[in-house]
N, C-alpha and C. Protein backbone atom coordinates (compact mmCIF):
# COMPACT_ATOMS: atom_id res chain seq x y z
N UNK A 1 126.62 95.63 65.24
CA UNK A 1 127.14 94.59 64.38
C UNK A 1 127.64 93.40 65.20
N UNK A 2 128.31 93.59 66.18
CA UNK A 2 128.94 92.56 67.21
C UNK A 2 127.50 91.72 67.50
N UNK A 3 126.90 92.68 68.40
CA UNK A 3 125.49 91.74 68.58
C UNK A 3 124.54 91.04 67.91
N UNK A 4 124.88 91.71 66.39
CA UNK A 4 124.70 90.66 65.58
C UNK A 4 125.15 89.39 65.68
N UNK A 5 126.07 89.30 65.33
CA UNK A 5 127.17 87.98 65.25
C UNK A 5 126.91 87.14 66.16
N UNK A 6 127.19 88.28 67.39
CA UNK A 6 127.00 86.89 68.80
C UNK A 6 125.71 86.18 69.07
N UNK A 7 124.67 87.23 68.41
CA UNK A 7 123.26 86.56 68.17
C UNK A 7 123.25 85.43 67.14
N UNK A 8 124.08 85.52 65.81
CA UNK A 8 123.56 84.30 65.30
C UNK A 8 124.58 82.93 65.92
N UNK A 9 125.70 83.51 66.14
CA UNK A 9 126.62 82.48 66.97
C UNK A 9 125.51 81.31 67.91
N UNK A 10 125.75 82.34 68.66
CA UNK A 10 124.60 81.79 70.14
C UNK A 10 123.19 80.86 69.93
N UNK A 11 122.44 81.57 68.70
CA UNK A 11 121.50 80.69 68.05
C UNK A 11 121.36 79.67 67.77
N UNK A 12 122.36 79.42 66.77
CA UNK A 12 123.45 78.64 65.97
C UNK A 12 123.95 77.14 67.03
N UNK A 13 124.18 77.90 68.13
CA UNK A 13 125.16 76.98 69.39
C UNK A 13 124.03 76.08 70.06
N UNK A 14 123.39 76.96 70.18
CA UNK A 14 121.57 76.69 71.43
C UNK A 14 120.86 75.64 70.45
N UNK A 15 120.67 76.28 69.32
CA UNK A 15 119.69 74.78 68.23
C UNK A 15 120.64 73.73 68.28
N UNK A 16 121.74 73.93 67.89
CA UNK A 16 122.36 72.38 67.58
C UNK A 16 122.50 71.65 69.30
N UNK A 17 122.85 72.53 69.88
CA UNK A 17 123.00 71.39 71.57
C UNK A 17 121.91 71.15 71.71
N UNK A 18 120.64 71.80 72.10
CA UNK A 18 119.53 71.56 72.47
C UNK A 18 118.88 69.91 71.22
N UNK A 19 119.18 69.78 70.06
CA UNK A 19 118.36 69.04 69.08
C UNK A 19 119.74 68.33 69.78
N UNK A 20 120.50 68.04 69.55
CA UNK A 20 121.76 66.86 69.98
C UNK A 20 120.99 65.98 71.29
N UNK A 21 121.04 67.16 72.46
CA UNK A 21 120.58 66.50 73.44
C UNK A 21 118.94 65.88 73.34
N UNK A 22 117.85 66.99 72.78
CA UNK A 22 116.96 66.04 72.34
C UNK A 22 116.77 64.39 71.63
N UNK A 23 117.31 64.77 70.53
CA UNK A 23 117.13 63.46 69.39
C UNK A 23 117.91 62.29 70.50
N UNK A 24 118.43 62.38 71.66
CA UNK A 24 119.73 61.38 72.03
C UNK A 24 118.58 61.33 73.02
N UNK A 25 117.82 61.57 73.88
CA UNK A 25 116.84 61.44 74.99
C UNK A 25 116.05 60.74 74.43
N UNK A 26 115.34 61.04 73.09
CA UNK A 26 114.22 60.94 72.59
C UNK A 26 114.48 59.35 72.73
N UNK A 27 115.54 58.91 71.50
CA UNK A 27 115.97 57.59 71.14
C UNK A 27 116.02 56.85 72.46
N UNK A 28 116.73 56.95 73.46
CA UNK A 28 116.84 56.31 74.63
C UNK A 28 115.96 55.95 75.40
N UNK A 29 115.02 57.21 75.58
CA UNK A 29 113.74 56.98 76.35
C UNK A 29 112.87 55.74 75.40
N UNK A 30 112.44 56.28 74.32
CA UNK A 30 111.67 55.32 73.42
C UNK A 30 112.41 54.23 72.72
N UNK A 31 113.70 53.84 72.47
CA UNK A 31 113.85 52.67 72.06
C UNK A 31 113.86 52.21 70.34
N UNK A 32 114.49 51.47 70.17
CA UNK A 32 115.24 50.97 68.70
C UNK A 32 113.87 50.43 68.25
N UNK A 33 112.91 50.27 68.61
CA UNK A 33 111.41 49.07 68.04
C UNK A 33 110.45 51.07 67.57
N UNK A 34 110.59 51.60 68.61
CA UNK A 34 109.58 52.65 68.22
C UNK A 34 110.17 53.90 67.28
N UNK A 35 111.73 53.72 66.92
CA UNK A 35 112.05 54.66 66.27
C UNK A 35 112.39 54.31 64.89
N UNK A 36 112.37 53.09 64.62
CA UNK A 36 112.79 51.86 63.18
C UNK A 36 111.71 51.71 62.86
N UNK A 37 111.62 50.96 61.73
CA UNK A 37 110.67 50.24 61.17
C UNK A 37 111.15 49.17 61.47
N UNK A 38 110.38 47.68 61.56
CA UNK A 38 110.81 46.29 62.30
C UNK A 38 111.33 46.00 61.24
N UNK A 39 112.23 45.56 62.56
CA UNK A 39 113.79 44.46 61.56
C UNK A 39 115.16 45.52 60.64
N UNK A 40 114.45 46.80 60.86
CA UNK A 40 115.67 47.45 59.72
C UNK A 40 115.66 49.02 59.98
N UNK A 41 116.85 49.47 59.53
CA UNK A 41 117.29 50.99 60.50
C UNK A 41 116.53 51.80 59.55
N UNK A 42 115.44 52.18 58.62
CA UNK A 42 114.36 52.72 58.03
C UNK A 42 113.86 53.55 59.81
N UNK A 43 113.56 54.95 59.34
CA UNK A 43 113.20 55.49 60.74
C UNK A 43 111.58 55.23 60.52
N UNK A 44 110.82 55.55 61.58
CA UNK A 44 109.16 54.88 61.52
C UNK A 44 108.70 56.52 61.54
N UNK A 45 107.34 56.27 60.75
CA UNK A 45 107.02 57.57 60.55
C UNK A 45 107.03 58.59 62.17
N UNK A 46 106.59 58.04 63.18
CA UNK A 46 106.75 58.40 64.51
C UNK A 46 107.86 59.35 64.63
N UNK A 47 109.20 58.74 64.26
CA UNK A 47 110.14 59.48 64.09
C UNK A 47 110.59 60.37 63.26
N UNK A 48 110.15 60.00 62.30
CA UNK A 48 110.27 61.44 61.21
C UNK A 48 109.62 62.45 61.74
N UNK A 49 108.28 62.33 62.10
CA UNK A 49 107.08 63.39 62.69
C UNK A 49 108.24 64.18 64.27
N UNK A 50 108.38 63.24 64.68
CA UNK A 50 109.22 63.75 66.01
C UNK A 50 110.50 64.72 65.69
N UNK A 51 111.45 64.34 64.72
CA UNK A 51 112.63 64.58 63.87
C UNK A 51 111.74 66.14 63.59
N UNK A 52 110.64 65.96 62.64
CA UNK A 52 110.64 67.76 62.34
C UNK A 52 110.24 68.70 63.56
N UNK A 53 109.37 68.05 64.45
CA UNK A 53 109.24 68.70 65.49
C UNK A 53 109.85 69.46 66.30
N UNK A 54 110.92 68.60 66.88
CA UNK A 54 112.31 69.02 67.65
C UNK A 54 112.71 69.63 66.00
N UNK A 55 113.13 69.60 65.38
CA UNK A 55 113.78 70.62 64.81
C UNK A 55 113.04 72.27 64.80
N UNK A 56 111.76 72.32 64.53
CA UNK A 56 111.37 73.35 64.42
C UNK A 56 111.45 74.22 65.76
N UNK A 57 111.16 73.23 66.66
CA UNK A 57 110.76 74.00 68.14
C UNK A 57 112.16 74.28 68.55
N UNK A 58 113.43 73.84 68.28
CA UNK A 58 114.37 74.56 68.44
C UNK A 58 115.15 75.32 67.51
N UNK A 59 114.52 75.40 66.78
CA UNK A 59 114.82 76.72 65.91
C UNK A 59 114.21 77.80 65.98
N UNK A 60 112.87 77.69 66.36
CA UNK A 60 112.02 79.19 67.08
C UNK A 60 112.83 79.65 68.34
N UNK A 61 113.00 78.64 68.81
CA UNK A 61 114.00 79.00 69.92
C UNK A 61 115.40 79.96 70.12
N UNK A 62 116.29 79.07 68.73
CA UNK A 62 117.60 79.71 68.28
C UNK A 62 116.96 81.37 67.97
N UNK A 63 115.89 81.30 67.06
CA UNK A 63 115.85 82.47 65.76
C UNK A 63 114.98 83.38 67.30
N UNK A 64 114.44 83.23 68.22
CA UNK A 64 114.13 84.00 69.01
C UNK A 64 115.41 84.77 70.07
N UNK A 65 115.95 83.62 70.64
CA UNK A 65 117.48 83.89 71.19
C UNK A 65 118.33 85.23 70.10
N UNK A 66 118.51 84.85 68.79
CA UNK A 66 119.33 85.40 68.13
C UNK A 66 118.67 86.85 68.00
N UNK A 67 117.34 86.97 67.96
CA UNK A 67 116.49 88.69 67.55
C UNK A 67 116.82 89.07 69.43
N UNK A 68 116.69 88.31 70.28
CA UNK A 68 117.06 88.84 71.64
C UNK A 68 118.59 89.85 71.94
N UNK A 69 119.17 89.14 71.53
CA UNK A 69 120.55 89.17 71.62
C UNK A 69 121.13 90.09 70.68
N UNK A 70 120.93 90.04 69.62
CA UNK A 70 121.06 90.62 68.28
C UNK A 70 119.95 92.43 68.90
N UNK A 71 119.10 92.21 69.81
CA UNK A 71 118.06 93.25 69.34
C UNK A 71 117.60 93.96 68.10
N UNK A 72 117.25 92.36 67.22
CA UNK A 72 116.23 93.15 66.52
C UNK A 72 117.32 92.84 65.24
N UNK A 73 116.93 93.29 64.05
CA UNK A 73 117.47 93.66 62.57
C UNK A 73 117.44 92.43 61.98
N UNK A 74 118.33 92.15 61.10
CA UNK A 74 118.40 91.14 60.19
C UNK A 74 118.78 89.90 60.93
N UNK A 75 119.60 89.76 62.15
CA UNK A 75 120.43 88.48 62.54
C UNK A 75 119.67 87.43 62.20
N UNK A 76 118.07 87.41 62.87
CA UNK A 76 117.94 86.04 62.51
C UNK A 76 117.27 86.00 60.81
N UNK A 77 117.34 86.46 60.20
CA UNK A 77 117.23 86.15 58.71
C UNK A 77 118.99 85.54 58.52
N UNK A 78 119.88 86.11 59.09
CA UNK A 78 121.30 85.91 58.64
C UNK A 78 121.17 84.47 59.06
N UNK A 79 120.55 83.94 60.53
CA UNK A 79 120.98 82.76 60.75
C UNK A 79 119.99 81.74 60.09
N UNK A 80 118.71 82.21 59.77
CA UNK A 80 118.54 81.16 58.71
C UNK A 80 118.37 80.72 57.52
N UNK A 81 119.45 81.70 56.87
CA UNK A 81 120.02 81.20 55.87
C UNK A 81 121.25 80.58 56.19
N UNK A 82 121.86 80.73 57.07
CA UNK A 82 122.70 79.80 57.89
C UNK A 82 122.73 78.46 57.98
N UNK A 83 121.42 78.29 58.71
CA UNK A 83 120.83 76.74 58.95
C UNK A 83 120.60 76.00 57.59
N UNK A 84 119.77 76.89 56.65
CA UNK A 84 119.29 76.36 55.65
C UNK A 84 120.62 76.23 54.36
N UNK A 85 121.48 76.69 54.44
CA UNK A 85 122.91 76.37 53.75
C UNK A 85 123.66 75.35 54.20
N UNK A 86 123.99 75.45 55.44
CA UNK A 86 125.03 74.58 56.47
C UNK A 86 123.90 73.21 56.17
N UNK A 87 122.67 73.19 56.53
CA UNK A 87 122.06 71.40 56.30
C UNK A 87 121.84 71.34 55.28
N UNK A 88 122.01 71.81 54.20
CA UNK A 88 121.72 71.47 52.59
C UNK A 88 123.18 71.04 52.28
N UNK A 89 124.53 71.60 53.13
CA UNK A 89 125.77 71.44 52.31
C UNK A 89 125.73 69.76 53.30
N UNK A 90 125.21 69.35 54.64
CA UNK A 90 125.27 67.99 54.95
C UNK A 90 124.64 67.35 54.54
N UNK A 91 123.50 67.79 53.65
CA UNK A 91 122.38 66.60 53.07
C UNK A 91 123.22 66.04 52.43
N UNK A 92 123.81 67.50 51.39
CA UNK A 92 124.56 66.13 49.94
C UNK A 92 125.46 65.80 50.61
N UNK A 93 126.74 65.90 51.55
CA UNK A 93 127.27 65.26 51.60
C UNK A 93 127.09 64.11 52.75
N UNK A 94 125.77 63.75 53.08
CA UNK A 94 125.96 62.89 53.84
C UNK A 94 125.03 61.65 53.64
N UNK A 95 124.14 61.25 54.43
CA UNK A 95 123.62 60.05 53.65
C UNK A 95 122.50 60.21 52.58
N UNK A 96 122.28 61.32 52.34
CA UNK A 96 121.33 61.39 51.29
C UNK A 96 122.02 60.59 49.94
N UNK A 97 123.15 61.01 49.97
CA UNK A 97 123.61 59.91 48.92
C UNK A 97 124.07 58.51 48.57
N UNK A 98 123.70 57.90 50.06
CA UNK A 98 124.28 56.57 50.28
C UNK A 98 123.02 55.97 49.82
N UNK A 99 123.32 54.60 49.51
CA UNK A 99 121.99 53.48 49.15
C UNK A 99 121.03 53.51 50.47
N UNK A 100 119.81 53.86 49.64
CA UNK A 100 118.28 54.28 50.74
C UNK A 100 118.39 52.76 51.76
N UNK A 101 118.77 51.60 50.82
CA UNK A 101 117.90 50.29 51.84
C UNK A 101 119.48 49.21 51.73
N UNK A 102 120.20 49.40 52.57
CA UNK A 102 121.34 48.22 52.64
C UNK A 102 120.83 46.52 53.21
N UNK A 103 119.35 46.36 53.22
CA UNK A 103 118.91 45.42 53.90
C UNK A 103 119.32 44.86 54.89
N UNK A 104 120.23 45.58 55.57
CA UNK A 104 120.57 45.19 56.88
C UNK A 104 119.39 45.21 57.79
N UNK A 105 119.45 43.52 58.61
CA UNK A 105 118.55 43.36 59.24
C UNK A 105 119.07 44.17 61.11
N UNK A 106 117.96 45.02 61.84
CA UNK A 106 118.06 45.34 63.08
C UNK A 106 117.65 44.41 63.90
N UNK A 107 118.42 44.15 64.78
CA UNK A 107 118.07 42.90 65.45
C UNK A 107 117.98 43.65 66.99
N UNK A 108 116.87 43.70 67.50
CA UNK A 108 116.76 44.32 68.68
C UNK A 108 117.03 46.15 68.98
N UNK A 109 117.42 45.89 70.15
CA UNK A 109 118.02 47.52 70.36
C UNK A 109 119.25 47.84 70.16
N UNK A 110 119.90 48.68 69.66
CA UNK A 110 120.81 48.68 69.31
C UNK A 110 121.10 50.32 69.60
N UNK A 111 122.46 50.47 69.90
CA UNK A 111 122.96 51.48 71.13
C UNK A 111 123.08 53.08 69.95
N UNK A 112 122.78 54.19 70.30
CA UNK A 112 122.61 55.21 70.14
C UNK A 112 123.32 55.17 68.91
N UNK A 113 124.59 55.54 69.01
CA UNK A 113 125.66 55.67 68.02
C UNK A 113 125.49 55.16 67.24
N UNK A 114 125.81 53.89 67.34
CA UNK A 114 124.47 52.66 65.89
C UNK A 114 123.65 52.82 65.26
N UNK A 115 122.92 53.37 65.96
CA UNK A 115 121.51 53.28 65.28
C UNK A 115 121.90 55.07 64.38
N UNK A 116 122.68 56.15 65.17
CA UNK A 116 122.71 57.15 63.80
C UNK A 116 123.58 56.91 62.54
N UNK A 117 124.18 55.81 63.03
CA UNK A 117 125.84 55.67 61.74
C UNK A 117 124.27 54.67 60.75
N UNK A 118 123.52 54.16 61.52
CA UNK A 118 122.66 52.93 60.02
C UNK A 118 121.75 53.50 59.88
N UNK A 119 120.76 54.21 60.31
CA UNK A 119 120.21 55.21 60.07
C UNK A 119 119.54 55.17 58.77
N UNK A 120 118.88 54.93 58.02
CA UNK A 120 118.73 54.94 56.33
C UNK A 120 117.26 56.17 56.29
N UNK A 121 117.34 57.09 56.63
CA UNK A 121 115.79 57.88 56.41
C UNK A 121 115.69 58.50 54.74
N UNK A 122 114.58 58.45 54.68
CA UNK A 122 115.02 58.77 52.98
C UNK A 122 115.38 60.52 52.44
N UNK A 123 116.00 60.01 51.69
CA UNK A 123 116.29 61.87 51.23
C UNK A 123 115.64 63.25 51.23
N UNK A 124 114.10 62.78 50.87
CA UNK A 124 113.38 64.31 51.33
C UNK A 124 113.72 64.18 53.01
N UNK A 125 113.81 63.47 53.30
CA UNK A 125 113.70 63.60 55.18
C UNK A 125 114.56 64.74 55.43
N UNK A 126 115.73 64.15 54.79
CA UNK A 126 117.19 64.86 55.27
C UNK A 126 117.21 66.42 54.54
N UNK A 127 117.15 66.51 53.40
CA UNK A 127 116.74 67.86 52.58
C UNK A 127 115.73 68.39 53.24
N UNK A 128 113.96 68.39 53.63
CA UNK A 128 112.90 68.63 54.58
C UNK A 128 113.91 69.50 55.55
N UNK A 129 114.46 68.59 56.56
CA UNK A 129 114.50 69.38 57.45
C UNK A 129 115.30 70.46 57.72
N UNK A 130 116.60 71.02 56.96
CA UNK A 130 117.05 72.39 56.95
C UNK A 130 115.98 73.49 56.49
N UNK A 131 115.06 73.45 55.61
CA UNK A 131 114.12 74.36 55.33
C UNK A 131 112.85 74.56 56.59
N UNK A 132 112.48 73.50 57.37
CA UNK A 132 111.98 73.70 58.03
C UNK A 132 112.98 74.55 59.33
N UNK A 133 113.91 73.97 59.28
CA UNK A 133 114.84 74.90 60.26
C UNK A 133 114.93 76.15 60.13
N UNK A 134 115.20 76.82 58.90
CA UNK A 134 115.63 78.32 58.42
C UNK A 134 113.59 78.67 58.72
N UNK A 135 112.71 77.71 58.21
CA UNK A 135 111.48 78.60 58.45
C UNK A 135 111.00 79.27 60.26
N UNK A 136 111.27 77.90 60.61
CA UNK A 136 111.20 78.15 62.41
C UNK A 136 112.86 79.11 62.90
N UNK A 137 113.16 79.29 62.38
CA UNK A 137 114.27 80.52 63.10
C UNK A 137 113.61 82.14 62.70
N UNK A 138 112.89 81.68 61.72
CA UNK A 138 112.07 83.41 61.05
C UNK A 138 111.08 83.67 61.71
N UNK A 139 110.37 81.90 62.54
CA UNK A 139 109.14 82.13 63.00
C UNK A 139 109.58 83.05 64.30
N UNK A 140 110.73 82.25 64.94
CA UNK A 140 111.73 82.61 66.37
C UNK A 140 111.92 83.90 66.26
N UNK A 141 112.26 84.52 65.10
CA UNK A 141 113.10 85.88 65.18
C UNK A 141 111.80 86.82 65.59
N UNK A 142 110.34 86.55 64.41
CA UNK A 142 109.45 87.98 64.72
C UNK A 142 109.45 87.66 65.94
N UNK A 143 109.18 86.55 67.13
CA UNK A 143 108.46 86.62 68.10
C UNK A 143 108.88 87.52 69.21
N UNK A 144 109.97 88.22 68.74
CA UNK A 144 110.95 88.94 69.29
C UNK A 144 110.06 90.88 68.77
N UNK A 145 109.41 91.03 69.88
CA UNK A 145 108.61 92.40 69.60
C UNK A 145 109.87 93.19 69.32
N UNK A 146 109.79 94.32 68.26
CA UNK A 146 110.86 95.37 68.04
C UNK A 146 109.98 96.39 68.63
N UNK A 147 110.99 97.32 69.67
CA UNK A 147 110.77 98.79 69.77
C UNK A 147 110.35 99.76 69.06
């Protein structure tokens, strides 16, 4: 039971640092023109496509970590229903409910933090990607051979 826990803990810990430190590389390396749509904080399909990517590939990751650790049983089903609760309870409360297009114009590059506080991606984006999360932690968990 312990190794349960610490498996979905650990999972849990590993997806969110790993996608933190991703999405923050990604943006930096590539820049405010290739991750916007011109002139306005709308993300470009580039980035949405990238956005589910890194999410999935570190969630096979977590949901593999967690069947490691865990050896085996339910943990990573526990953790992704985890993922898929915990980002459904931030969809609604976060910008999925704010106005999709504030017409704020982007004027150049504009520094990390910025660009996630204006951010406008549209609502399936934000809903999308916890389900793809809980699916890639199930993909993570079988890859984990049981005895």
């Amino acid at each position: 039971m312990l190794r349960s826990v610490l498996g979905v803990i650990v999972g849990y810990i590993v997806m969110f640092v790993v996608q933190v430190i991703a999405f923050m590389s990604i943006y930096t390396m590539m820049g405010a023109n290739w991750s916007f749509k011109p002139a306005s904080y709308d993300p470009s399909t580039s980035w949405i496509a990238m956005q589910f990517s890194v999410i999935l590939i570190t969630a096979i990751i977590a949901g593999f970590i967690c069947a490691v650790i865990a050896k085996g049983g339910k943990a990573p089903l526990v953790l992704a229903v985890l993922v898929l609760a915990l980002g459904l309870a931030l969809a609604f409360g976060s910008k999925a409910l704010r106005p999709a297009d504030t017409h704020e114009v982007r004027a150049g590059n504009v520094p990390n933090m910025e660009a996630m506080n204006k951010a406008r991606p549209p609502a399936w984006v934000i809903f999308l990607g916890p389900i793809i999360g809980a699916a890639g932690v199930l993909i993570g968990g079988k890859l984990k051979r049981q005895p």
